[in-house]
N, C-alpha and C. Protein backbone atom coordinates (compact mmCIF):
# COMPACT_ATOMS: atom_id res chain seq x y z
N UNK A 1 169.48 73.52 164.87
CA UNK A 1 168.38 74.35 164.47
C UNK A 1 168.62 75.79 164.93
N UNK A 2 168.31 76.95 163.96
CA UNK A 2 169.50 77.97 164.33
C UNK A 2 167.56 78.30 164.28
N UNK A 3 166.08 78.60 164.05
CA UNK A 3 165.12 78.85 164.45
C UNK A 3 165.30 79.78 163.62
N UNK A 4 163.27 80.71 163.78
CA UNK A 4 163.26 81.76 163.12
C UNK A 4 164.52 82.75 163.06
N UNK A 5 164.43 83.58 162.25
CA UNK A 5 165.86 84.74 161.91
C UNK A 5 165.04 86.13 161.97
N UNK A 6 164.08 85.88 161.74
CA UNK A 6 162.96 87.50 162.10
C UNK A 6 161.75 86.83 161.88
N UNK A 7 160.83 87.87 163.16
CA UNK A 7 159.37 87.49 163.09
C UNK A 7 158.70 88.57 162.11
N UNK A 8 158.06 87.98 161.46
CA UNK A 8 156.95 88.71 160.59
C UNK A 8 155.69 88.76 161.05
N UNK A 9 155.25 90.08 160.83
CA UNK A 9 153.63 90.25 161.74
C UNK A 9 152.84 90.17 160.52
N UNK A 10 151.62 89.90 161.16
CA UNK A 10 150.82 89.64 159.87
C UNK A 10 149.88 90.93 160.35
N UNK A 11 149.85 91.49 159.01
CA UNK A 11 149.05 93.32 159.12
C UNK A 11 147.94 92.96 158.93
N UNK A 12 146.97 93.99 159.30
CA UNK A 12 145.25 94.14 158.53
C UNK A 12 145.76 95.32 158.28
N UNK A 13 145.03 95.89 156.89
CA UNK A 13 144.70 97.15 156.46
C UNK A 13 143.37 97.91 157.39
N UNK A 14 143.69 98.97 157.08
CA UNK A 14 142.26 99.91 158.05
C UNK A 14 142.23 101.13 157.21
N UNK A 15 142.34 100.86 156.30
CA UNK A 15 142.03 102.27 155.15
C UNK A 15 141.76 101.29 153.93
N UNK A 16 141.22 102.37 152.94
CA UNK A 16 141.21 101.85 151.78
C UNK A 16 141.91 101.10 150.88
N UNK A 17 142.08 100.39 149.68
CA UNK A 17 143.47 100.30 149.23
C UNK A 17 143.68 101.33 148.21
N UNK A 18 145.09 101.77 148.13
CA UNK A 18 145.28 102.64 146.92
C UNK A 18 145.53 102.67 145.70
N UNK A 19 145.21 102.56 144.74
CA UNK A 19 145.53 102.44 143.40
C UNK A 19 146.29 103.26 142.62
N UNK A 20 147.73 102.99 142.30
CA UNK A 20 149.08 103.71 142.02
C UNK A 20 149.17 103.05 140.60
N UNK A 21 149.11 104.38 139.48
CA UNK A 21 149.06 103.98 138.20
C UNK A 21 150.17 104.32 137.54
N UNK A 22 151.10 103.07 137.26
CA UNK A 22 152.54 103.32 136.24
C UNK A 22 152.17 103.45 134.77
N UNK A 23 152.21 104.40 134.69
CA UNK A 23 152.05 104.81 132.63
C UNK A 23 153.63 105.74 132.13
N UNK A 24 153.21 105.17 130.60
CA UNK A 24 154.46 106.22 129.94
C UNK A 24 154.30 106.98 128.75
N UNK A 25 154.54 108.01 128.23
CA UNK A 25 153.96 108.63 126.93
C UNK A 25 155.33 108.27 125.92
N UNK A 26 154.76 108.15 125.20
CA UNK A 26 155.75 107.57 123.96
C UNK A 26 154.93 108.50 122.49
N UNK A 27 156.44 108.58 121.74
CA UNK A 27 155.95 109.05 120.48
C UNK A 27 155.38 108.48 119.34
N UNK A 28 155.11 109.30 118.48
CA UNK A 28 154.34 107.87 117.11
C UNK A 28 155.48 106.96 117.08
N UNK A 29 157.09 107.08 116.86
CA UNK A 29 157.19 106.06 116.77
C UNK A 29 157.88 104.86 118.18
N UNK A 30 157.26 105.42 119.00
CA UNK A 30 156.95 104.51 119.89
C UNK A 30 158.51 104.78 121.37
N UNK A 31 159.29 105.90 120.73
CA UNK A 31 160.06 106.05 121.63
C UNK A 31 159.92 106.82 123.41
N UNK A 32 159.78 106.40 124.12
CA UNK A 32 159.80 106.84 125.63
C UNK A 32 159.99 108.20 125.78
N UNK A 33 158.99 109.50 125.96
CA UNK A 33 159.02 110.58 126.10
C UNK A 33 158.99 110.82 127.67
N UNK A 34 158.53 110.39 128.34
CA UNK A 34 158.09 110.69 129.47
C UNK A 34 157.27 109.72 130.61
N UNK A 35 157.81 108.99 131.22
CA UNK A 35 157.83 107.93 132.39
C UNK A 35 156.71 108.80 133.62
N UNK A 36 155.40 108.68 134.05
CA UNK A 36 155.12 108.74 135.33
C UNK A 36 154.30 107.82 136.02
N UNK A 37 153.91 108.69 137.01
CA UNK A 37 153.45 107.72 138.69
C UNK A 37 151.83 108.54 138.38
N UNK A 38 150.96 108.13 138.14
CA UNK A 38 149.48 108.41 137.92
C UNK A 38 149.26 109.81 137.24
N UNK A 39 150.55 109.69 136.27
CA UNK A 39 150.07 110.84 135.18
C UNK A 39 151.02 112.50 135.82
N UNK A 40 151.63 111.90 136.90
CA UNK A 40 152.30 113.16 137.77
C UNK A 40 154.08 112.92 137.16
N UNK A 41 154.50 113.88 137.37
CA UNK A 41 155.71 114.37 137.27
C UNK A 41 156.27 114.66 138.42
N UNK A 42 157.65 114.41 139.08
CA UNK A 42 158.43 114.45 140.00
C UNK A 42 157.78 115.33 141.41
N UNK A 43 157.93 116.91 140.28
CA UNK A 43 157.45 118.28 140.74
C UNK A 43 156.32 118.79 141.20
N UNK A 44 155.50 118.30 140.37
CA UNK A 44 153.95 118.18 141.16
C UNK A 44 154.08 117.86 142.28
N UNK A 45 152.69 118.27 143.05
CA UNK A 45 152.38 118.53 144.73
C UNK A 45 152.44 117.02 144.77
N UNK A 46 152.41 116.80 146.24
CA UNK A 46 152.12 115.48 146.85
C UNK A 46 150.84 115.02 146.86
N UNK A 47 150.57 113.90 146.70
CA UNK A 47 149.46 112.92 146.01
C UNK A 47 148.79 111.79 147.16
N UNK A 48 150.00 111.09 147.25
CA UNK A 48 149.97 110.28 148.88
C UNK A 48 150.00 110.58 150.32
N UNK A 49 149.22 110.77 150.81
CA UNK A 49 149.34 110.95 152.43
C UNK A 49 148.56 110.68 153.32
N UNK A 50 149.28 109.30 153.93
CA UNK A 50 148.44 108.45 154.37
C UNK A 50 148.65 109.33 156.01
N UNK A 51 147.78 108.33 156.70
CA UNK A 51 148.09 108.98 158.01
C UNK A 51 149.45 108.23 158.74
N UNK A 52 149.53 108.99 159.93
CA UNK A 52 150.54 108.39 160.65
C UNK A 52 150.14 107.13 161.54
N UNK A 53 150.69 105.80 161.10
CA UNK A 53 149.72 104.91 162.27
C UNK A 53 148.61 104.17 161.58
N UNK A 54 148.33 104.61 160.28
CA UNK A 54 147.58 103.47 159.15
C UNK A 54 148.69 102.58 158.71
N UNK A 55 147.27 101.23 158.48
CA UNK A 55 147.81 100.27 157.50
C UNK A 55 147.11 100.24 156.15
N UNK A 56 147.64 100.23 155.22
CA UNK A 56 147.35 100.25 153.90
C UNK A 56 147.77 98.93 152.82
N UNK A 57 146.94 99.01 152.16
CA UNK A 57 147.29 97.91 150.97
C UNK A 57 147.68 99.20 149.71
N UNK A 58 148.57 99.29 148.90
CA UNK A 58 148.87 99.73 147.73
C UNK A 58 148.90 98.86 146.58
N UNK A 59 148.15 99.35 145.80
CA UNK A 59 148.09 98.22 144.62
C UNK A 59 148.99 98.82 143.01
N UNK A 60 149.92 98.66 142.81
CA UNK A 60 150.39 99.31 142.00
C UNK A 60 150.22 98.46 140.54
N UNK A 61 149.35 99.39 139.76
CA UNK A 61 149.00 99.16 138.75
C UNK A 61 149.99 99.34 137.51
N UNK A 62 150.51 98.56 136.76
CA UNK A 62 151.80 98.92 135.77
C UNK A 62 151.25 98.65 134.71
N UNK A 63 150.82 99.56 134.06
CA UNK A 63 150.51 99.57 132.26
C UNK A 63 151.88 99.31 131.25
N UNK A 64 152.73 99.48 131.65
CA UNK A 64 153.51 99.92 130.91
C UNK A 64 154.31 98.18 130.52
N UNK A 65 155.36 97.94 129.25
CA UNK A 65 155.69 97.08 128.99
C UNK A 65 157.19 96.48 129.55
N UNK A 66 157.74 97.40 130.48
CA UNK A 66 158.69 96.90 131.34
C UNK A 66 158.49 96.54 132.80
N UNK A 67 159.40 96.32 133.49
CA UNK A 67 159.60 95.70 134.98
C UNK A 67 159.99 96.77 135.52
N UNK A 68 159.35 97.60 136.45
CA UNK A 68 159.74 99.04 137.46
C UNK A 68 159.68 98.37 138.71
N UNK A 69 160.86 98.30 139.74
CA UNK A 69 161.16 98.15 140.84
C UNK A 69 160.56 99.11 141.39
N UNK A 70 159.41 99.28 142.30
CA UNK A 70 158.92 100.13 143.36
C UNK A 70 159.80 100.21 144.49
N UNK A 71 160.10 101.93 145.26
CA UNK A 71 160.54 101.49 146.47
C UNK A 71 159.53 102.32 147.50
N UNK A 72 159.38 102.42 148.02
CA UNK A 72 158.55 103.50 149.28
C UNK A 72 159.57 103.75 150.39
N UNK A 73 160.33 105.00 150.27
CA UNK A 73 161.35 105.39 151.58
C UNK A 73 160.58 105.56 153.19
N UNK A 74 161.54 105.12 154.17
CA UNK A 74 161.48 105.07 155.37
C UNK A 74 159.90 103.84 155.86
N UNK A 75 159.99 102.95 155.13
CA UNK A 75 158.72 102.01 155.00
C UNK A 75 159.54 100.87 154.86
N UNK A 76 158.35 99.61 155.67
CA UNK A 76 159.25 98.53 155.38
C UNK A 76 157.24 98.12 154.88
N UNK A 77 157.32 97.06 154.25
CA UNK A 77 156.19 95.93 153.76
C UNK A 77 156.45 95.05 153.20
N UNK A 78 155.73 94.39 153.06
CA UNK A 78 155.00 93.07 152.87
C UNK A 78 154.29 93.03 151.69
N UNK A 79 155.04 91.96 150.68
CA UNK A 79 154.04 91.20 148.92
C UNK A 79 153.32 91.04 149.82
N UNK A 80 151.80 91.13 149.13
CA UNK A 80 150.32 90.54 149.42
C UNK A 80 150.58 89.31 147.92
N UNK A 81 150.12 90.15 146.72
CA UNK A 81 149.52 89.32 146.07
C UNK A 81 150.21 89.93 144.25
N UNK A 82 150.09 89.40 143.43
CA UNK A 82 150.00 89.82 141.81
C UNK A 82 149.08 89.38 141.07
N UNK A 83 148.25 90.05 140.34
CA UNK A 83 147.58 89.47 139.28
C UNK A 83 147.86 90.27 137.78
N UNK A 84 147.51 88.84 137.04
CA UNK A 84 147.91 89.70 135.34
C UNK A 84 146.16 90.83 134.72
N UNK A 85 146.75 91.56 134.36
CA UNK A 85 145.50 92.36 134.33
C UNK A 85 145.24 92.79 132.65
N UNK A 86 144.42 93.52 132.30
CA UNK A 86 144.06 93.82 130.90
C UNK A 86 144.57 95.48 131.27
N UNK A 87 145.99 95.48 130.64
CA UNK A 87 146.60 96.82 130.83
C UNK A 87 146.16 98.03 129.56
N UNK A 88 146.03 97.37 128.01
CA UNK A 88 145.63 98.00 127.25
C UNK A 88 144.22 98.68 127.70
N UNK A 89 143.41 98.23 127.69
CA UNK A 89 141.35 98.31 128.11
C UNK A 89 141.93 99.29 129.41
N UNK A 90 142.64 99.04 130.92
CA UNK A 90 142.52 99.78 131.38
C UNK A 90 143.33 101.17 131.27
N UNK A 91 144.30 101.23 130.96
CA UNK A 91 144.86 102.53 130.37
C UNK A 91 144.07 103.82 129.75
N UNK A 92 143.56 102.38 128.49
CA UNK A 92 142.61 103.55 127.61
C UNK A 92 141.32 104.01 128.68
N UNK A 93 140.95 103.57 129.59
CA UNK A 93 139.20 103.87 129.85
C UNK A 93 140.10 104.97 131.13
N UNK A 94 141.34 104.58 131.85
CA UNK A 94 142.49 105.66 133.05
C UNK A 94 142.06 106.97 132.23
N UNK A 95 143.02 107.13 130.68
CA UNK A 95 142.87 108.23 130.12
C UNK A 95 141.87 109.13 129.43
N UNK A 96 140.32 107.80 129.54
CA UNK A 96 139.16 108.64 128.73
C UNK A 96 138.83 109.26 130.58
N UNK A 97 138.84 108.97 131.50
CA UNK A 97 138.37 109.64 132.84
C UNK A 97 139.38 110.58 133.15
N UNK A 98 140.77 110.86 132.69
CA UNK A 98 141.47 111.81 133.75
C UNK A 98 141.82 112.50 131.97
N UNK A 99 142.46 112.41 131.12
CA UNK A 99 142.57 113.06 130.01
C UNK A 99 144.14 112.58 129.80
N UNK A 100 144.89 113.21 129.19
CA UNK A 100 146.32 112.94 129.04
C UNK A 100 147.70 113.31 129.46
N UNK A 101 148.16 112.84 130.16
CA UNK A 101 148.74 113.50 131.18
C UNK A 101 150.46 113.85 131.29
N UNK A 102 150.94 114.67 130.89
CA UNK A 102 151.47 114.89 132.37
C UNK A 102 150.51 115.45 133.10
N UNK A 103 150.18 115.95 134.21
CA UNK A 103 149.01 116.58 135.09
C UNK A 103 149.96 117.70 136.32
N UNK A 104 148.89 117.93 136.61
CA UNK A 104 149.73 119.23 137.64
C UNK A 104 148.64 119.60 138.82
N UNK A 105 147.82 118.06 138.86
CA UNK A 105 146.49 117.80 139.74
C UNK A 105 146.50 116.35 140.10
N UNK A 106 145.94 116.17 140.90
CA UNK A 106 145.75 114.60 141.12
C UNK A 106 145.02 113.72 140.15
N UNK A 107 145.24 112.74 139.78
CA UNK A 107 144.12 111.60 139.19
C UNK A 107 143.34 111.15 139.61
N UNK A 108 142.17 111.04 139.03
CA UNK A 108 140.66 109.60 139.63
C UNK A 108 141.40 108.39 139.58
N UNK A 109 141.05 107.64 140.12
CA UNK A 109 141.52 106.40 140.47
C UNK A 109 140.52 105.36 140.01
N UNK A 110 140.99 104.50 139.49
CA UNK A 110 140.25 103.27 138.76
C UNK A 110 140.50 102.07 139.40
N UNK A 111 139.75 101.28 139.99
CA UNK A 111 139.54 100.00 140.58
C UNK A 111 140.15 98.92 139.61
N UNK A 112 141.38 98.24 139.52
CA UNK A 112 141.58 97.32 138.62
C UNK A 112 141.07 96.19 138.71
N UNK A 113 139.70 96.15 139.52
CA UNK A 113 139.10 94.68 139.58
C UNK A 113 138.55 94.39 138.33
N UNK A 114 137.84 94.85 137.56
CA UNK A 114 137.36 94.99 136.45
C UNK A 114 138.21 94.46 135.43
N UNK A 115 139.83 94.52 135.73
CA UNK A 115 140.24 94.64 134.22
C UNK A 115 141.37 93.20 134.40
N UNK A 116 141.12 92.59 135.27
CA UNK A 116 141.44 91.69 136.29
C UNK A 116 141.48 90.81 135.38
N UNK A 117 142.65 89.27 135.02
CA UNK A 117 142.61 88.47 133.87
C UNK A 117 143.28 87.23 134.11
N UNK A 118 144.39 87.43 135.19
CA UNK A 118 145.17 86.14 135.61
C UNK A 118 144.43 85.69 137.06
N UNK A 119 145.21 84.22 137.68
CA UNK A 119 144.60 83.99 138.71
C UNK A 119 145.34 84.82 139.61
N UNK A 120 145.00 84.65 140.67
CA UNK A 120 145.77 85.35 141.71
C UNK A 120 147.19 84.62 142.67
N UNK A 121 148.24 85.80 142.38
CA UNK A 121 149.47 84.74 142.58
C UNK A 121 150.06 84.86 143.79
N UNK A 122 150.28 84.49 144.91
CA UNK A 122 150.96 84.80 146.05
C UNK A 122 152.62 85.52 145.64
N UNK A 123 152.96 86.28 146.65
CA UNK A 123 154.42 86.45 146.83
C UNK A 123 155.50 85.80 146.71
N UNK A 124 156.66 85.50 145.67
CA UNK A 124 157.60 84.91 145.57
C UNK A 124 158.02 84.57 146.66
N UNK A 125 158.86 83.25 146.66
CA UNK A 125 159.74 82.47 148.23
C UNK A 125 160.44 83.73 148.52
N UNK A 126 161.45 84.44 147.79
CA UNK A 126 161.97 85.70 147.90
C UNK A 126 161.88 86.93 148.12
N UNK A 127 160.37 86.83 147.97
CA UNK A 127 159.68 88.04 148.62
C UNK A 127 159.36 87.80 149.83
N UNK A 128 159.32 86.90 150.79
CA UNK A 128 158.71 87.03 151.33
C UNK A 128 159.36 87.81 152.51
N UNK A 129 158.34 87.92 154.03
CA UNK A 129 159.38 88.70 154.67
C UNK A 129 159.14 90.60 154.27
N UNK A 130 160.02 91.04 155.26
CA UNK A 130 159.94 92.76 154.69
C UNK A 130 160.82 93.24 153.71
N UNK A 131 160.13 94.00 152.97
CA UNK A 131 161.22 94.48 152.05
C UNK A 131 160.80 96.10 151.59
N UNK A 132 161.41 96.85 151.24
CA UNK A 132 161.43 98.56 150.52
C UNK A 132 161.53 98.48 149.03
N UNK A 133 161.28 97.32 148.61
CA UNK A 133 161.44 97.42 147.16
C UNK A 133 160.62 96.02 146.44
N UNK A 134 159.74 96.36 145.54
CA UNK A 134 158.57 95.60 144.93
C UNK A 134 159.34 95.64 143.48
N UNK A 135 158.99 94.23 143.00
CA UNK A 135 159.19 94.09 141.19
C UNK A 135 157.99 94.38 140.98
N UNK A 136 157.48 95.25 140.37
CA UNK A 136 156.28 95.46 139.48
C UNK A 136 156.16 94.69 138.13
N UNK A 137 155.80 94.14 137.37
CA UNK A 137 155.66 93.25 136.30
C UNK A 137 155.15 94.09 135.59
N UNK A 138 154.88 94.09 134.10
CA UNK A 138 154.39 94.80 133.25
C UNK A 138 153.36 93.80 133.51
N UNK A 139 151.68 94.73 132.83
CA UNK A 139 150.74 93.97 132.71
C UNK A 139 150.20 93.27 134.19
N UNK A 140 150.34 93.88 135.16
CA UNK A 140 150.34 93.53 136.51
C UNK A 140 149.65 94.28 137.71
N UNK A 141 149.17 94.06 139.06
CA UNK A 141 148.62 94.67 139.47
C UNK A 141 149.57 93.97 140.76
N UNK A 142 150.48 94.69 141.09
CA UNK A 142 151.11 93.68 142.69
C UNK A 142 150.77 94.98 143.84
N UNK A 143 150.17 94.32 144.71
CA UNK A 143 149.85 94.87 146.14
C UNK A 143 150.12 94.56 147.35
N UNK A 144 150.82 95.34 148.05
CA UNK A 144 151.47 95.65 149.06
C UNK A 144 150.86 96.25 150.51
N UNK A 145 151.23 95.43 151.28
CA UNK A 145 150.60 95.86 152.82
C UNK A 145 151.62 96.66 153.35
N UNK A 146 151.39 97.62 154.03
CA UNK A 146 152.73 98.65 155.22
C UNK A 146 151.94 99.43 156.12
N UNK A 147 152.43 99.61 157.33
CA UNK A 147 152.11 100.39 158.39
C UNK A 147 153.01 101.71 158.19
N UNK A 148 152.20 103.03 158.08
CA UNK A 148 152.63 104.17 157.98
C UNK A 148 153.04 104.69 159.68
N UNK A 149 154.32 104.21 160.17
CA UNK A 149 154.52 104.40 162.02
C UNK A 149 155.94 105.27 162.12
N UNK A 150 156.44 106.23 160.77
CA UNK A 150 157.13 107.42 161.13
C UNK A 150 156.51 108.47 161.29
N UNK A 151 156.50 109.02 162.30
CA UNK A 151 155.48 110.39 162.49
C UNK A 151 156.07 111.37 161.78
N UNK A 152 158.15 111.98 161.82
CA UNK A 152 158.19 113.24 161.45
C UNK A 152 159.14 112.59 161.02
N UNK A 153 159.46 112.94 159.41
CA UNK A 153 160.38 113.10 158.73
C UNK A 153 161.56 113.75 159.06
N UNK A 154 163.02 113.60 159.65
CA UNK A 154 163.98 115.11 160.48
C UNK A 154 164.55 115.47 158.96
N UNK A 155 164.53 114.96 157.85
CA UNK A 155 165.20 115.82 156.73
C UNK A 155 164.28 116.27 155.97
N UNK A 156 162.80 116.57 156.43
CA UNK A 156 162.23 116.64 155.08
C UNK A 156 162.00 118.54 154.75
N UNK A 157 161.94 118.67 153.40
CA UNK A 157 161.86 120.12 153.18
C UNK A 157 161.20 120.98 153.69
N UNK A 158 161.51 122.42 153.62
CA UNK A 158 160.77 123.57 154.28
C UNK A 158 159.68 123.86 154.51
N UNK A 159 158.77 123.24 153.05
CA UNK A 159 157.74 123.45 152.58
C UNK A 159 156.87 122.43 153.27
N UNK A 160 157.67 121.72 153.47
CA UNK A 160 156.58 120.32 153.63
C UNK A 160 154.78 120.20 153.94
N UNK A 161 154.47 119.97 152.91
CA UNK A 161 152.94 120.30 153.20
C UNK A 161 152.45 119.44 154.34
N UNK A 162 152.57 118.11 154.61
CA UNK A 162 152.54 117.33 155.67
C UNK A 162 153.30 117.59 157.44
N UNK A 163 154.38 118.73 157.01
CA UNK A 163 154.77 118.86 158.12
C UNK A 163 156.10 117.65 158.34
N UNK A 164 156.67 117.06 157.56
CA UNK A 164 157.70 116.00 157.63
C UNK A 164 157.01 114.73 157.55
N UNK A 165 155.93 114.34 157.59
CA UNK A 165 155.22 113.36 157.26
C UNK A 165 154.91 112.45 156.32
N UNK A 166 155.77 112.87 154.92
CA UNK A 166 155.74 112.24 153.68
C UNK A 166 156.61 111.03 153.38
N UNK A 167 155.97 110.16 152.74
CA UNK A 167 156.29 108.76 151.72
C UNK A 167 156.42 108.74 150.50
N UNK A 168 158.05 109.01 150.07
CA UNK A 168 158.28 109.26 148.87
C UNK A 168 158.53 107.69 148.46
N UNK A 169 157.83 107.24 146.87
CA UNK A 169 157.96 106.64 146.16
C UNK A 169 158.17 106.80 144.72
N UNK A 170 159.23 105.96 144.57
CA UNK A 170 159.38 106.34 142.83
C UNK A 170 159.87 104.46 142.51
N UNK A 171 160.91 104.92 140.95
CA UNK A 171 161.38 103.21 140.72
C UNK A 171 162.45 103.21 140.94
N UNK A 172 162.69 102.13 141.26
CA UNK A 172 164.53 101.99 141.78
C UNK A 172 165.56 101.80 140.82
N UNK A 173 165.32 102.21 139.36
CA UNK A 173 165.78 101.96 138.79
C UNK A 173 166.47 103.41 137.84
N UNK A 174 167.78 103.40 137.85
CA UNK A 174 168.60 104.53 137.33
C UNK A 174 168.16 105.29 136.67
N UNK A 175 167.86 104.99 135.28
CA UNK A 175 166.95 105.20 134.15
C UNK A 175 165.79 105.84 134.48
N UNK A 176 165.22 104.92 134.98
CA UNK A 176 163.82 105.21 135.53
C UNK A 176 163.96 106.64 136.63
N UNK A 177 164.69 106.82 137.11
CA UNK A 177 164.65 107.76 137.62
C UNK A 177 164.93 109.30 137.20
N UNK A 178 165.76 108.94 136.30
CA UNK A 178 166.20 109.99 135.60
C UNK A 178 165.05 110.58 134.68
N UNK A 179 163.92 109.66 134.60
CA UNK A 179 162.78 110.21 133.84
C UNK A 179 161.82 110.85 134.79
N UNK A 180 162.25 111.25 136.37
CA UNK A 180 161.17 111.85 136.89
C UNK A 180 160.22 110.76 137.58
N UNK A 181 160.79 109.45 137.86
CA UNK A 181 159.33 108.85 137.77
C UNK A 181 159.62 108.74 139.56
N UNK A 182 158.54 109.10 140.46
CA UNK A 182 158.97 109.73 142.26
C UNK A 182 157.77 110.42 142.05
């Protein structure tokens, strides 16, 4: 018996949870113009900033009809949960409250309890454990527990509005990246 191989802590959240909306603009005929993270573009200001020393649930909401690997740098967490959700209904009611986006402001945030449709699925055998990188499902709502416990970023930019304090997330995926989506 070679015993546990790592202990896993079991988190409480002490903040809200956040609601992180994957959308994509496509043309009439339906080709991929533009990939973002709640209607934001790469360049836009920072959106997320949790404190130093919170635990959070992130619920990342994926409208869109592919599989985006989430990662969150210098973060480790924990699958909570997935559910299948009504991505069409909530999209459209996302874009009658914030308008159409790229944006160059933050978004309102929409509670996906409402639009809520599958049962609720625990974390794959393979998820389980810590990990920096989430399968997002199309049509999905998967949420994630993490303790925000890096205080100062040592590479982060000049500007840094946080002061080195930032949690960059985008998709882990090549493509996907190349569309800005961070």
């Amino acid at each position: 018996d070679l015993g546990d191989l790592n202990t896993i802590a079991n988190l409480t959240t002490d903040r809200p949870t956040r609601f992180l909306v994957q959308n994509v603009q496509s043309d009439d005929a339906g080709r991929l113009l533009q990939a973002e993270l709640d209607g934001q573009l790469f360049h836009t200001q920072t959106t997320e900033l949790p404190t130093v020393g919170s635990t959070e649930d992130w619920a990342f909401i994926n409208t869109t009809p592919l599989t985006h690997n989430k990662h969150v740098h210098l973060i480790e967490f924990q699958v909570v949960k997935r559910q299948a959700f009504d991505a069409a209904t909530y999209l459209a009611d996302w874009k009658r409250v914030n308008g159409n986006p790229p944006f160059s402001h933050p978004t309102l945030r929409i509670d996906p309890a409402p639009y809520l449709t599958g049962p609720v699925l625990a974390a794959a055998p393979e998820e389980s454990g810590w990990k920096d990188t989430v399968r997002m499902n199309p049509s999905e709502v998967t949420t994630v527990i993490m303790t925000f416990n890096v205080p100062h970023v040592p590479f982060a930019y000049p500007s840094s509005p946080m002061g080195g304090s930032e949690y960059v997330w985008h998709c882990h995926i090549l493509e996907h990246e190349e569309h800005d989506m961070m």
